[in-house]
C-alpha atoms as a PDB file:
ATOM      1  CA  UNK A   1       0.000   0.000   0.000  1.00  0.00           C
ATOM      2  CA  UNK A   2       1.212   3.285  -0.865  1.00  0.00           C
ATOM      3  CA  UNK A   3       1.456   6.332   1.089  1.00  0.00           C
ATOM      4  CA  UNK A   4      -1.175   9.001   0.191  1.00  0.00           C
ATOM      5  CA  UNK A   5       1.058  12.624  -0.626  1.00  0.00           C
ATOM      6  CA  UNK A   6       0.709  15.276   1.658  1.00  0.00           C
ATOM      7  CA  UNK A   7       0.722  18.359  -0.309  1.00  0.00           C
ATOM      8  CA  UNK A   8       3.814  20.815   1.096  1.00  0.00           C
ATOM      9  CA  UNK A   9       3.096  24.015   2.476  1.00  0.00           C
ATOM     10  CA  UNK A  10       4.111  25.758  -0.895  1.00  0.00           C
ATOM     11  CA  UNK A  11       1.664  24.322  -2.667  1.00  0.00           C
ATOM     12  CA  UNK A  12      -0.883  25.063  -0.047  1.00  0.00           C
ATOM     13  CA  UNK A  13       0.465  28.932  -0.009  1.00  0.00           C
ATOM     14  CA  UNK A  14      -0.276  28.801  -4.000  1.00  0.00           C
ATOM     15  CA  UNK A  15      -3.286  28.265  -3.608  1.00  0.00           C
ATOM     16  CA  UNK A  16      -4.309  30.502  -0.222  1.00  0.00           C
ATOM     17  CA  UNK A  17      -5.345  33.053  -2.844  1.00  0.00           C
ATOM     18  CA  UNK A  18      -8.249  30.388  -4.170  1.00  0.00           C
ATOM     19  CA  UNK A  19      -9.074  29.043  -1.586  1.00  0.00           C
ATOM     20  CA  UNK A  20     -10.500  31.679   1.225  1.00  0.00           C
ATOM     21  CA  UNK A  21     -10.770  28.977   4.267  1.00  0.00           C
ATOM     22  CA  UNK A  22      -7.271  28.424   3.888  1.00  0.00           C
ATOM     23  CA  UNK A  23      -6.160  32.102   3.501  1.00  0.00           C
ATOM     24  CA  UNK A  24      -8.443  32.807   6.712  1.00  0.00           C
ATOM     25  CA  UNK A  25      -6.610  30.282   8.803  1.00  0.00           C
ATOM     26  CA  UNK A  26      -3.213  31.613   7.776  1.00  0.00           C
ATOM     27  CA  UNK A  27      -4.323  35.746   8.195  1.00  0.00           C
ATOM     28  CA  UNK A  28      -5.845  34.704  12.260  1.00  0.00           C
ATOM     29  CA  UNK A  29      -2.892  32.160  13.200  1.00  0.00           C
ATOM     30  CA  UNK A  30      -0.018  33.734  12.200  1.00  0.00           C
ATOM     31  CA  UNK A  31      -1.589  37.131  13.402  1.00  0.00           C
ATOM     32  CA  UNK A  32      -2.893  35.110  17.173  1.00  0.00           C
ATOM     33  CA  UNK A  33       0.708  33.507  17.255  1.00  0.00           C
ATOM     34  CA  UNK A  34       2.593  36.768  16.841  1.00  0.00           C
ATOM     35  CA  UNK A  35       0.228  39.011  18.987  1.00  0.00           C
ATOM     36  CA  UNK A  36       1.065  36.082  21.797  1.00  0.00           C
ATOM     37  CA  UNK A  37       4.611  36.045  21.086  1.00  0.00           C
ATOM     38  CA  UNK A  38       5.189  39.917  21.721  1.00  0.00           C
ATOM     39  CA  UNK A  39       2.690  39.972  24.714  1.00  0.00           C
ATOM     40  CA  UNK A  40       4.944  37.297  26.279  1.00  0.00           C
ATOM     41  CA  UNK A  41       7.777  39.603  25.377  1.00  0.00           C
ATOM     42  CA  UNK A  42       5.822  42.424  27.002  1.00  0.00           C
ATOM     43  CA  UNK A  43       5.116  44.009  23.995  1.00  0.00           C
ATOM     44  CA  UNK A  44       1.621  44.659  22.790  1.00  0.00           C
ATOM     45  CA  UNK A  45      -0.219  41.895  20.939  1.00  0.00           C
ATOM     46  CA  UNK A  46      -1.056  44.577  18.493  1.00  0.00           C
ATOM     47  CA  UNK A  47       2.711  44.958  17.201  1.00  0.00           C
ATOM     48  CA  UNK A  48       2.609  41.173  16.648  1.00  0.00           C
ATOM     49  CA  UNK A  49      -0.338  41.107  15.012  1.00  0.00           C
ATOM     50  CA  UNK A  50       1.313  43.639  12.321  1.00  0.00           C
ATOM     51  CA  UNK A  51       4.196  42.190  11.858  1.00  0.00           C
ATOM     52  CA  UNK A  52       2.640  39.295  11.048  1.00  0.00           C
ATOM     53  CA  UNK A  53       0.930  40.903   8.689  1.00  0.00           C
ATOM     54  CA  UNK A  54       3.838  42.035   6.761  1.00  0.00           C
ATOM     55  CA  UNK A  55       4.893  38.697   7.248  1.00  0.00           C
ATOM     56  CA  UNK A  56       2.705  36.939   5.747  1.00  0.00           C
ATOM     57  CA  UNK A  57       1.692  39.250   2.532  1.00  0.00           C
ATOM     58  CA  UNK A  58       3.601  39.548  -0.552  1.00  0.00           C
ATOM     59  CA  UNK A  59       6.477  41.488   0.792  1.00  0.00           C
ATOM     60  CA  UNK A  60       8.559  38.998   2.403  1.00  0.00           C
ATOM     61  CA  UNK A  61       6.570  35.141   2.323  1.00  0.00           C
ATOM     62  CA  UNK A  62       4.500  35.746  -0.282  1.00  0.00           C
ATOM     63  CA  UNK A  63       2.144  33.626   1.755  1.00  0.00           C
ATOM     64  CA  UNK A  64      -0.964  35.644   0.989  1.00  0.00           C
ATOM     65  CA  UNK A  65      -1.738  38.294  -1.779  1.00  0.00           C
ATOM     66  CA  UNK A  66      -4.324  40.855  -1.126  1.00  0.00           C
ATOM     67  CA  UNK A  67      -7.917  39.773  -2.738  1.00  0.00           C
ATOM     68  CA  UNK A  68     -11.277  41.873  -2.421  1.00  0.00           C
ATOM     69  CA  UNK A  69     -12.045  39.119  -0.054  1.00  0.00           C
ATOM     70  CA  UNK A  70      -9.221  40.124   2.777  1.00  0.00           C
ATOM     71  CA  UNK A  71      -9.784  43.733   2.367  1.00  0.00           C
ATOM     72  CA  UNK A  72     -13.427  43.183   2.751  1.00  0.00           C
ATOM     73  CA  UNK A  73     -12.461  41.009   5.610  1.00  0.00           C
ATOM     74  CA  UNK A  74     -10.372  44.128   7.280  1.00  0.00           C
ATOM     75  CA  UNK A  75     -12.107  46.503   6.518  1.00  0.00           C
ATOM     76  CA  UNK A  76     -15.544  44.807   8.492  1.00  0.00           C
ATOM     77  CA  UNK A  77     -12.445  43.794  11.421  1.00  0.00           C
ATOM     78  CA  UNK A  78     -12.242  47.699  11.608  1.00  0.00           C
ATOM     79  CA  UNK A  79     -15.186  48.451  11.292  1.00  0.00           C
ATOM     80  CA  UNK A  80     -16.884  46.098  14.169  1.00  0.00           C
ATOM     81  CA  UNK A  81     -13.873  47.232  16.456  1.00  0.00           C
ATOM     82  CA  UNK A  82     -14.884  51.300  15.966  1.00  0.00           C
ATOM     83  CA  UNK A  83     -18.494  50.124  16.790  1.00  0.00           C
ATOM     84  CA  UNK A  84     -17.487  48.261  19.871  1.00  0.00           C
ATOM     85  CA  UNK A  85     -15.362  51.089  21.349  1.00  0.00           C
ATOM     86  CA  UNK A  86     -18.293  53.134  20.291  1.00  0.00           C
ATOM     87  CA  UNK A  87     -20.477  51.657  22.346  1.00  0.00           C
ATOM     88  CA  UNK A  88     -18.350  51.495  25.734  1.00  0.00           C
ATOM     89  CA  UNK A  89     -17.625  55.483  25.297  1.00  0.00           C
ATOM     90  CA  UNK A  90     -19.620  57.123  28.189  1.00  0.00           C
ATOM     91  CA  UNK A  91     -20.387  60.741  27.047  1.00  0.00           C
ATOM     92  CA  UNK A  92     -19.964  62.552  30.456  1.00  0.00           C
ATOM     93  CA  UNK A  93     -16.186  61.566  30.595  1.00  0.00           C
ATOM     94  CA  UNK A  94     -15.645  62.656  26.723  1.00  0.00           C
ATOM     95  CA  UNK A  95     -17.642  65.664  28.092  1.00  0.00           C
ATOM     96  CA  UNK A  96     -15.239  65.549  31.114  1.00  0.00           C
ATOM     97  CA  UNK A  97     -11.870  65.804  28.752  1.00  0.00           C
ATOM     98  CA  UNK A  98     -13.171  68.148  26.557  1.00  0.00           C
ATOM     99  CA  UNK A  99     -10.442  70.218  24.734  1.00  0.00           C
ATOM    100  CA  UNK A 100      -8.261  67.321  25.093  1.00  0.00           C
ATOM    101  CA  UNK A 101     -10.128  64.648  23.331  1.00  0.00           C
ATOM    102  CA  UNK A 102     -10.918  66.960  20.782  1.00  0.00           C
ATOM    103  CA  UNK A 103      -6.786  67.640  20.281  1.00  0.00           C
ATOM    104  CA  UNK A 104      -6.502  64.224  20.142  1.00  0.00           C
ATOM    105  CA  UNK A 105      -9.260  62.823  18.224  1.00  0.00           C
ATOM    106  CA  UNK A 106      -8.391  65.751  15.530  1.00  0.00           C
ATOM    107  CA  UNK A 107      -4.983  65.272  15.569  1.00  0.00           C
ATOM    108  CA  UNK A 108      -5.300  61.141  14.981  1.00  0.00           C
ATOM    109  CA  UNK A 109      -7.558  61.624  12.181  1.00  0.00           C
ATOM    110  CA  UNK A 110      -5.450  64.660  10.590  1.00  0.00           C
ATOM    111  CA  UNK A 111      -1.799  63.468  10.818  1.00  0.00           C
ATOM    112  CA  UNK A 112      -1.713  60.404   9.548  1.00  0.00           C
ATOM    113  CA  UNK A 113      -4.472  61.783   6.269  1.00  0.00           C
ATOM    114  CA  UNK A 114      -1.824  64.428   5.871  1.00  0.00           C
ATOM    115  CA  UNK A 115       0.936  61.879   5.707  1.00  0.00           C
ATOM    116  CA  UNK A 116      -0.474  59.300   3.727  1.00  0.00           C
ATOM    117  CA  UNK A 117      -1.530  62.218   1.018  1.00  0.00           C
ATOM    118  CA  UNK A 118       1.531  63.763   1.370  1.00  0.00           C
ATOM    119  CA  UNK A 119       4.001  60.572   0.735  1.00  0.00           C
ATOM    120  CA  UNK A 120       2.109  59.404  -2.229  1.00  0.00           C
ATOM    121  CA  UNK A 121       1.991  62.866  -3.923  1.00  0.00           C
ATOM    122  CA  UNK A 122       5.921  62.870  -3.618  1.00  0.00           C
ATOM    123  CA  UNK A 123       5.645  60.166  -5.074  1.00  0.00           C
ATOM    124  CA  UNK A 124       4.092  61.320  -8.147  1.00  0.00           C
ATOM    125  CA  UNK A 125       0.496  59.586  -7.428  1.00  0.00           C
ATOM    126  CA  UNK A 126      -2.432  61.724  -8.861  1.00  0.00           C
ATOM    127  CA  UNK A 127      -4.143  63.990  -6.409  1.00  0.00           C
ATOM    128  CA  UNK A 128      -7.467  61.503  -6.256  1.00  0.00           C
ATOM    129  CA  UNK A 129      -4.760  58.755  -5.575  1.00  0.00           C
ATOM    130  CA  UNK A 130      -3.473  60.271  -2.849  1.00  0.00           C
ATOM    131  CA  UNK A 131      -6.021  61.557  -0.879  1.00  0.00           C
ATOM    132  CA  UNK A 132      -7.785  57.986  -0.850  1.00  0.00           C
ATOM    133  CA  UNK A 133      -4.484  56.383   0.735  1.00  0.00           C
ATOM    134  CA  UNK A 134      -4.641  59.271   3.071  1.00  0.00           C
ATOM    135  CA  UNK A 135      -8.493  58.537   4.018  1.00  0.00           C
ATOM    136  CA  UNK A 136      -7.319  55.139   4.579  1.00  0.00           C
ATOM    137  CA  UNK A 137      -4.225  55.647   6.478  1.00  0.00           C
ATOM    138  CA  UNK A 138      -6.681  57.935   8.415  1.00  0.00           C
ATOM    139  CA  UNK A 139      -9.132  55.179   9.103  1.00  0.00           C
ATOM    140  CA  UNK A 140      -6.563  52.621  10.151  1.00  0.00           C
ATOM    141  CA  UNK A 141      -4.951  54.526  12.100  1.00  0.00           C
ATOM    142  CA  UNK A 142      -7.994  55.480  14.266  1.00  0.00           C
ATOM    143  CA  UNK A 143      -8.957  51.616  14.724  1.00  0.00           C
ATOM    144  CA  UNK A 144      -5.047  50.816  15.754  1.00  0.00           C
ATOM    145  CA  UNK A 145      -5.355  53.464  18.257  1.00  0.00           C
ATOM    146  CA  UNK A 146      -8.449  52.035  19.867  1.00  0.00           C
ATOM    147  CA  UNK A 147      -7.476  48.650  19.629  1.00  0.00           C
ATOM    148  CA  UNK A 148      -4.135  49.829  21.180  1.00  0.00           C
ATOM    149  CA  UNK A 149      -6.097  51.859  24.042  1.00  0.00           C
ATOM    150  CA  UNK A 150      -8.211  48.856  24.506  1.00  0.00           C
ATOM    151  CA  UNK A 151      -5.500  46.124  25.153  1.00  0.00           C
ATOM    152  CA  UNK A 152      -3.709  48.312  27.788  1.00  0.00           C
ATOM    153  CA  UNK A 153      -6.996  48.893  29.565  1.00  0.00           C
ATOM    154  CA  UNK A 154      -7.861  45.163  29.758  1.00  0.00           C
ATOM    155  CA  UNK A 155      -4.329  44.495  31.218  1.00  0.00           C
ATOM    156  CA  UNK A 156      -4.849  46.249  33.789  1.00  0.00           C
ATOM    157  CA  UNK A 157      -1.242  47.261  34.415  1.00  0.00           C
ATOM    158  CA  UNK A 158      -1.275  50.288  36.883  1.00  0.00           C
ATOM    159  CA  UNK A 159      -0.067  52.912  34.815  1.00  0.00           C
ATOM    160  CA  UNK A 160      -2.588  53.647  31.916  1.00  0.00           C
ATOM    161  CA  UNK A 161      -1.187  56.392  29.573  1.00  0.00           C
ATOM    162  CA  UNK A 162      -0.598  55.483  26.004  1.00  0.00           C
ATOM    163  CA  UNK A 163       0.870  57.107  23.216  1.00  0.00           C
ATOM    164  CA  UNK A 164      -2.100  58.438  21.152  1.00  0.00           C
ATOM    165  CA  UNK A 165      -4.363  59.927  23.794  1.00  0.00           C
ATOM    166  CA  UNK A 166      -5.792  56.903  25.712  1.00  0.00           C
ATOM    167  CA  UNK A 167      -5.895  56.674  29.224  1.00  0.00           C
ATOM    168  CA  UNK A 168      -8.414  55.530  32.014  1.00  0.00           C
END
């Protein structure tokens, strides 16, 4: 009796692309290995998860190539996550802050629109071109931040201040 083949992994990363089951398991492991990695190296999970990211895509492993399915796929990720932290903002303590969390919730959305436009007119993109990567970067940004902000809080390590405005 002969052995039955198992295909290798490069095959199986051919055909991640195809086959979206497949190219969902690799997007949440690698991202739920890396995010546990850094915690244990008391980093934030989100740094993992990004790195993995990069990773993964067609930069360095070519593992995964970006289809209309993953950025659908993100873009509901961010989208649920700015609902969620939605919901658990209480409006007296935005009230509360005031000035501040206007600074900051300005400043998060304008910087990184103003970089992302910026970079990819210097780069000789067309003025449409660039402000949708700066929308996006914009976006992104914003849900990093909370997800960020949300992490720390759940840790509950003492000391809450986080780059980007967050604190408890």
């Amino acid at each position: 009796m002969h052995p039955i083949p198992t295909p290798s992994l490069a095959l199986l990363v051919e055909t991640a692309h195809t086959n979206i089951p497949l190219a969902m398991l690799i997007v949440f492991a690698s991202a739920k290995l890396m995010a546990e990695l850094f915690e244990r190296l008391g980093q934030p999970g989100l740094v993992g998860e990004i790195l993995a990211g990069v990773l993964i895509g067609p930069s360095v492993l070519h593992w995964i190539a970006p289809t209309d399915f993953l950025t659908a796929l993100s873009d509901l990720g961010a989208m649920f996550l700015l609902f969620r932290v939605g919901l658990e903002v209480k409006s007296s303590e935005l009230l509360k802050l005031g000035g501040t969390a206007t600074l900051v919730a300005v400043s998060g959305v304008i910087v990184p629109f103003l970089m992302g436009w910026g970079i990819l007119l210097a780069w000789g993109a067309t003025a449409n071109e660039a402000i949708f990567v700066g929308a996006r970067w914009s976006r992104r940004a914003s849900a990093s931040r909370l997800r960020y902000c949300r992490e720390g809080s759940a840790a509950g390590d003492g000391e809450q201040d986080y780059p980007g405005g967050c604190s408890d």
